[in-house]
C-alpha atoms as a PDB file:
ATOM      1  CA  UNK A   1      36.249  16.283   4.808  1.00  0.00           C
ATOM      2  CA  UNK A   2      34.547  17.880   7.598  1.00  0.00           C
ATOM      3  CA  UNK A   3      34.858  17.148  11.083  1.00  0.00           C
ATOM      4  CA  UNK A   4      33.516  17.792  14.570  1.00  0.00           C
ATOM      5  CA  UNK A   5      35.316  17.333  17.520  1.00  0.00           C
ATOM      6  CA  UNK A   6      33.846  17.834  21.128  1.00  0.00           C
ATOM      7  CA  UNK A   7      35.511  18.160  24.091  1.00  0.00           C
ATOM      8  CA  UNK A   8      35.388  19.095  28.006  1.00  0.00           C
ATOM      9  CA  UNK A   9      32.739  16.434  28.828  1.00  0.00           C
ATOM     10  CA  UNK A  10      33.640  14.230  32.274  1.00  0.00           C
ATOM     11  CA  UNK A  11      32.216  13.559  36.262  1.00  0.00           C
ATOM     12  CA  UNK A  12      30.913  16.511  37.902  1.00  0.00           C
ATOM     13  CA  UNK A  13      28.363  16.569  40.700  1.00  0.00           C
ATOM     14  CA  UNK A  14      24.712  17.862  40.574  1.00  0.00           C
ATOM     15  CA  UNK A  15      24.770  21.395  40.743  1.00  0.00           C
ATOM     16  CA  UNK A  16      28.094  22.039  39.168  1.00  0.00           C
ATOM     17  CA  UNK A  17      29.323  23.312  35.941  1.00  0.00           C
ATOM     18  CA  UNK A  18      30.756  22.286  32.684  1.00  0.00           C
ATOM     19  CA  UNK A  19      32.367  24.079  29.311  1.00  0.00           C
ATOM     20  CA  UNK A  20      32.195  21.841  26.099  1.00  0.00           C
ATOM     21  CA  UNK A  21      33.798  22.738  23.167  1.00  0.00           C
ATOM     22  CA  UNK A  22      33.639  21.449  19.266  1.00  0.00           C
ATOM     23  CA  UNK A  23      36.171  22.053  16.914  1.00  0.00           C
ATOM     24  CA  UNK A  24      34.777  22.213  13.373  1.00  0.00           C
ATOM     25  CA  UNK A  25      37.050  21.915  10.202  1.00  0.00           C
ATOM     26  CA  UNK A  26      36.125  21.104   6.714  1.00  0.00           C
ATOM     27  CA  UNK A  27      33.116  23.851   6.636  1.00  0.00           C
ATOM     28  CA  UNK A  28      32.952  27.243   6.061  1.00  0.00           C
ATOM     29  CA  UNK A  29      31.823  27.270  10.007  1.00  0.00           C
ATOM     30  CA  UNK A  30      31.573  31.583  10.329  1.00  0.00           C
ATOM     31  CA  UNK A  31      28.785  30.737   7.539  1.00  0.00           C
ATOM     32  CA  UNK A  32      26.598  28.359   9.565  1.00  0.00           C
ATOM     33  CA  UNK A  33      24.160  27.664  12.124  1.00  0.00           C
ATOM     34  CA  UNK A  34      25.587  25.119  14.511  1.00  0.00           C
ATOM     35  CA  UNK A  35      23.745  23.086  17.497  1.00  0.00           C
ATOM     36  CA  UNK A  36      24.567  20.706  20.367  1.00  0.00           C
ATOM     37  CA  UNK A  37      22.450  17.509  21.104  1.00  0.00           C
ATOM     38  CA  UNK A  38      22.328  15.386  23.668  1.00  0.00           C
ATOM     39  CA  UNK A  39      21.474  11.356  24.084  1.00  0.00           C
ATOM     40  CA  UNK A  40      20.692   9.589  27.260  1.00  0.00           C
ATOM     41  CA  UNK A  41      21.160   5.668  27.552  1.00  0.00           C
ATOM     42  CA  UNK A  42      17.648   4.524  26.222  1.00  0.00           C
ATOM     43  CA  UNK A  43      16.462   7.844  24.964  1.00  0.00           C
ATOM     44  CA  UNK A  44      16.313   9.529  21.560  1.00  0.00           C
ATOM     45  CA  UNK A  45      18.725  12.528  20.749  1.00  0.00           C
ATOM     46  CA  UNK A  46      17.253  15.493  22.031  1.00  0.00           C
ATOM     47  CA  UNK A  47      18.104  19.138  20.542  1.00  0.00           C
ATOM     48  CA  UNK A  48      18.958  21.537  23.589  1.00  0.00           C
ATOM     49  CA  UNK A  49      20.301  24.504  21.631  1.00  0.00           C
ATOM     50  CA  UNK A  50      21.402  26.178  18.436  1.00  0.00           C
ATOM     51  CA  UNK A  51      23.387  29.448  17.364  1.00  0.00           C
ATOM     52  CA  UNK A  52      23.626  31.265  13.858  1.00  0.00           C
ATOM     53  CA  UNK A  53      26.792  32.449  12.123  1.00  0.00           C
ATOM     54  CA  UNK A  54      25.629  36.487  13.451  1.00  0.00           C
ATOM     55  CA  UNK A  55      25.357  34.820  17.047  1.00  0.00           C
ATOM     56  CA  UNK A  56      21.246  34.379  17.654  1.00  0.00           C
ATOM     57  CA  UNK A  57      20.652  31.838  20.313  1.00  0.00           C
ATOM     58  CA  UNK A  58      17.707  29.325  20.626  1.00  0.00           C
ATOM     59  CA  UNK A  59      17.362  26.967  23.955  1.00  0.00           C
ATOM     60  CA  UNK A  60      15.031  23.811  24.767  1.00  0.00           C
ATOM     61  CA  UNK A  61      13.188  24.110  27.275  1.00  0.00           C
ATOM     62  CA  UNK A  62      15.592  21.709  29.245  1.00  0.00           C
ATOM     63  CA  UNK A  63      18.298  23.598  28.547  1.00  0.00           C
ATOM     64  CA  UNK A  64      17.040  27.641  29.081  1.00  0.00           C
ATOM     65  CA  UNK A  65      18.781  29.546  32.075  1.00  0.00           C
ATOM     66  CA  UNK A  66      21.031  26.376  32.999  1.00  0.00           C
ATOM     67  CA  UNK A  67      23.128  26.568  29.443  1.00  0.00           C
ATOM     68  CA  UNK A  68      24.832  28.915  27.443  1.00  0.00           C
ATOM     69  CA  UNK A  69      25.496  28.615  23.616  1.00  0.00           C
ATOM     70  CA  UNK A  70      28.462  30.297  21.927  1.00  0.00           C
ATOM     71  CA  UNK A  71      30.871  30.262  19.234  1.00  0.00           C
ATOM     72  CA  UNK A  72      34.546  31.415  18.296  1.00  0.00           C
ATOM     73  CA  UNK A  73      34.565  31.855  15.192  1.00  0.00           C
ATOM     74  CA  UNK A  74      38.055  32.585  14.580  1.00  0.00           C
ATOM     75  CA  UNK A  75      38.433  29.325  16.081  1.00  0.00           C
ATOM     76  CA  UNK A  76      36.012  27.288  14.368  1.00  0.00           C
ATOM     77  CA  UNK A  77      35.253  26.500  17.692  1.00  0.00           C
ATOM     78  CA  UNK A  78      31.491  26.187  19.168  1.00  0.00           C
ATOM     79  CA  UNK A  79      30.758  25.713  23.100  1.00  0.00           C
ATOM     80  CA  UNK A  80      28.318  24.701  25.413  1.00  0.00           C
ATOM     81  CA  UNK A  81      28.462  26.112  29.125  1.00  0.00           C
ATOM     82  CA  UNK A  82      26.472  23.698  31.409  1.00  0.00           C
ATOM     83  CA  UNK A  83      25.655  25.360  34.774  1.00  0.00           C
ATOM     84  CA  UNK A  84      23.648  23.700  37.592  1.00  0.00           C
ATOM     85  CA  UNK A  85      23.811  20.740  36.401  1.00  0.00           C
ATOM     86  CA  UNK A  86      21.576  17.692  37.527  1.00  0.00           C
ATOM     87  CA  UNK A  87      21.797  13.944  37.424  1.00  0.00           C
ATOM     88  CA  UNK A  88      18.888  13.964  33.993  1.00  0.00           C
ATOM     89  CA  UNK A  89      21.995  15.872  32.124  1.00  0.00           C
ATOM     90  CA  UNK A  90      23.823  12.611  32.526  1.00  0.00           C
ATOM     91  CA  UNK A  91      24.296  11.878  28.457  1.00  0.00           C
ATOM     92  CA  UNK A  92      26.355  12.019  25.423  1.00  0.00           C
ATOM     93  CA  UNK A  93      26.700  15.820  24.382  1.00  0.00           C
ATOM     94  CA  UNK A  94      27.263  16.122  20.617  1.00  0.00           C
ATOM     95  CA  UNK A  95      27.652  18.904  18.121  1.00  0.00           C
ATOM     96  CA  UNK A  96      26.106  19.488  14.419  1.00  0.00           C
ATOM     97  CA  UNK A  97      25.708  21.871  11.670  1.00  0.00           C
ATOM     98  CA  UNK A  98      22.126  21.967  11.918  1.00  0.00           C
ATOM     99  CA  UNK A  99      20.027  20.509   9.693  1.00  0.00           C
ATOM    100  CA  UNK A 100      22.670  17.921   8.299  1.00  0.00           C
ATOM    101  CA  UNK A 101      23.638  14.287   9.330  1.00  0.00           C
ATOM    102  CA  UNK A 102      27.350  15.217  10.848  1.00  0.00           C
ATOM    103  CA  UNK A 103      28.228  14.666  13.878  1.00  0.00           C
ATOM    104  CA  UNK A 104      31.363  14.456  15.636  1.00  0.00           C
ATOM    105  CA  UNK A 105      31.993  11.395  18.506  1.00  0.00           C
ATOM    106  CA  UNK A 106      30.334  13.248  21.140  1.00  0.00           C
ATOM    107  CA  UNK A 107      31.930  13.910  24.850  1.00  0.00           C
ATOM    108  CA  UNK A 108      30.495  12.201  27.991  1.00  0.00           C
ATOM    109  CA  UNK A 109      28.706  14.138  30.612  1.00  0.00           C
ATOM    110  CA  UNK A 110      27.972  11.949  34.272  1.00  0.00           C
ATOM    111  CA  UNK A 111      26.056  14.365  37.116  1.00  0.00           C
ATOM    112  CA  UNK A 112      26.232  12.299  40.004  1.00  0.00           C
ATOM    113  CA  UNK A 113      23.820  13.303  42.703  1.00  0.00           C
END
C-alpha cells in the first residue's frame, strides 16, 4: 500500500523559512519522479516543483529562487525548502509521485504578514 506522509508545515512570518518533508513507503521511491503541490482556500492545486530519481529539478514560476526541491533517497524521504516566504504561500503543501492520483494528507503552511 503506498503512502505519503508530509511533514514540517506550521506559522511562520513573511519572509521566513520552512523545510517540508514526505516520507514515501509502498513504492520503489529511488525509481521515481516525485513533486510537491500546493492548494490555497478557493484555488485549484497548483504544481510548484518536481525532481527525478537521478536528482533533475523543475520549478513554477512561483516557486523558482524562493524553493528548493530534494530527495533522500535512502530515506524515502522527499523535501521542500521554502525560503522568503510570503503571505500568497499560505496553503496546503502536498507531495505526489508525479503523474499518479496519490497523495498523502498534506501539511499546513500560514505566512502571516
Amino acid at each position: 500500500q503506498v503512502q505519503l506522509v508530509e511533514s514540517g508545515g506550521g506559522l511562520v512570518q513573511a519572509g521566513g523559512s520552512l523545510r517540508l518533508s514526505c516520507v514515501a513507503s509502498g513504492i520503489e521511491f529511488v525509481r521515481k519522479t516525485m513533486a510537491w503541490y500546493r492548494q490555497a482556500p478557493g484555488k485549484q492545486r497548483e504544481w510548484i516543483a518536481a525532481i527525478s530519481s537521478v536528482g533533475h529539478t523543475n520549478y513554477a514560476v512561483s516557486a523558482a529562487g524562493r524553493f528548493t526541491i530534494s530527495r533522500d533517497n535512502g530515506k524515502n524521504t522527499l523535501y521542500l525548502e521554502l525560503n522568503r516566504l510570503m503571505p500568497e504561500d499560505t496553503a496546503g503543501y502536498y507531495c505526489n509521485e508525479l503523474g499518479t492520483n496519490i497523495w498523502g494528507q498534506g501539511t499546513q503552511v500560514t505566512v502571516s504578514s
